[in-house]
Protein backbone atom coordinates (compact mmCIF):
# COMPACT_ATOMS: atom_id res chain seq x y z
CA UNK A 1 98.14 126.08 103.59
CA UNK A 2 96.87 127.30 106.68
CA UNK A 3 97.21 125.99 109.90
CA UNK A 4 93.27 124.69 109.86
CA UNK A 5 93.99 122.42 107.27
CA UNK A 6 97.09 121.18 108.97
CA UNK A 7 95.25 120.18 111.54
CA UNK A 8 92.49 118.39 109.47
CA UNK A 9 95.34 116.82 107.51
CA UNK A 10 96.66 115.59 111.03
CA UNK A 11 93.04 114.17 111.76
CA UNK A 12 93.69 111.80 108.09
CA UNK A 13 97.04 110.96 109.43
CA UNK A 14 95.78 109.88 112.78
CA UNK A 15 92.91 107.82 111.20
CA UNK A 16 95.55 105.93 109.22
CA UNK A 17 97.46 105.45 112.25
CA UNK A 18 94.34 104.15 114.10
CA UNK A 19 93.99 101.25 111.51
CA UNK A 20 97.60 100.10 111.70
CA UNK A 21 97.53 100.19 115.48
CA UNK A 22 94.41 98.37 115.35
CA UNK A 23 95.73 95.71 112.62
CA UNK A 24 99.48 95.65 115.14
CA UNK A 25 97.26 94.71 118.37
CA UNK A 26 97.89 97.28 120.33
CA UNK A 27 96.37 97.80 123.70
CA UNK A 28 92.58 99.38 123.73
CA UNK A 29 93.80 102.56 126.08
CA UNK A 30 96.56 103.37 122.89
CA UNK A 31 93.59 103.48 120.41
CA UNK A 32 90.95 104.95 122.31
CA UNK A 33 93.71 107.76 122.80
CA UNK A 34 94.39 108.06 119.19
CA UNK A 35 90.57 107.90 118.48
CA UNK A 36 89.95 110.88 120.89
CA UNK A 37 93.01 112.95 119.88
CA UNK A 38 91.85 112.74 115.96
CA UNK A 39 88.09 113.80 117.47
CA UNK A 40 89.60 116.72 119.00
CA UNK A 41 91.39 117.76 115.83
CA UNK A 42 87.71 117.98 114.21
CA UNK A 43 87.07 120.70 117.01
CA UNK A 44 90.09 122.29 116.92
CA UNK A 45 90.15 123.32 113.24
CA UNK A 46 86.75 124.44 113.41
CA UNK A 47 87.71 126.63 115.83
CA UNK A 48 90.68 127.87 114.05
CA UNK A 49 89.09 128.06 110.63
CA UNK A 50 85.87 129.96 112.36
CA UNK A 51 88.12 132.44 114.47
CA UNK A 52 90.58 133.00 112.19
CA UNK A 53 89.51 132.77 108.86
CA UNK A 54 89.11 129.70 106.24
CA UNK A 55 90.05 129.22 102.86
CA UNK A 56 88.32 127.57 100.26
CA UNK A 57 90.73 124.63 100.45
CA UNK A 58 89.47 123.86 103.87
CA UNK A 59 86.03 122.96 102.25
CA UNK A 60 87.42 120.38 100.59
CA UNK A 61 89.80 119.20 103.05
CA UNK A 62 88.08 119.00 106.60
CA UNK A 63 84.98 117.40 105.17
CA UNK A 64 87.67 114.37 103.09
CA UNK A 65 89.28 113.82 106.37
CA UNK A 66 86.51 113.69 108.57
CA UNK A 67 84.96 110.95 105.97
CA UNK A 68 88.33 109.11 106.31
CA UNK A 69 87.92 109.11 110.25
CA UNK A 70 84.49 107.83 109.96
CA UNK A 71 85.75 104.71 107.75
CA UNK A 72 88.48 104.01 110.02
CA UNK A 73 86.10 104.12 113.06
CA UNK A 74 83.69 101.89 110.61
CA UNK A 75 86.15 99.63 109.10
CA UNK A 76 86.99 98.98 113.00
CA UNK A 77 83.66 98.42 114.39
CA UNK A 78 83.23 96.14 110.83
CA UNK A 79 86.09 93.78 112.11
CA UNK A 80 84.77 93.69 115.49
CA UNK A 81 81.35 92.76 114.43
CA UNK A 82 79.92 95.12 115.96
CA UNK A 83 78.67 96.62 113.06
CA UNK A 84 75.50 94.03 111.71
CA UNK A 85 75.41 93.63 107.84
């Protein structure tokens, strides 16, 4: 494992972190922090995987977590109701 996909496994990790500090209470700064720091992840393993070379795992893996980042945002914004259905 590379250290591209450690970082786009971090980015999974962070967006199940998100939820729990969402469903704890914590304050807004705390999760707008974790929010940006698993954004940043997305751009940081691009970076890595584009300068220093990807392997096919990474296909699979950065595009998984960045779907699980995009449900946690969702699931968020669902609760919130700021998300019409």
């Amino acid at each position: 494992m590379n250290v591209a996909n450690v970082v786009s496994l971090s980015r999974g990790l962070l967006a199940v972190v998100l939820l729990l500090l969402y469903c704890a209470g914590a304050p807004d700064e705390v999760l707008v922090f974790c929010a940006a720091t698993m954004w940043l992840t997305d751009g940081v393993d691009g970076w890595i995987a584009r300068n220093y070379g990807s392997r096919p795992s990474g296909k699979i893996v950065d595009p998984l977590m960045d779907d699980l980042a995009l449900l946690a945002g969702f699931l968020i914004l669902l609760d919130l109701s700021a998300v019409p259905l």
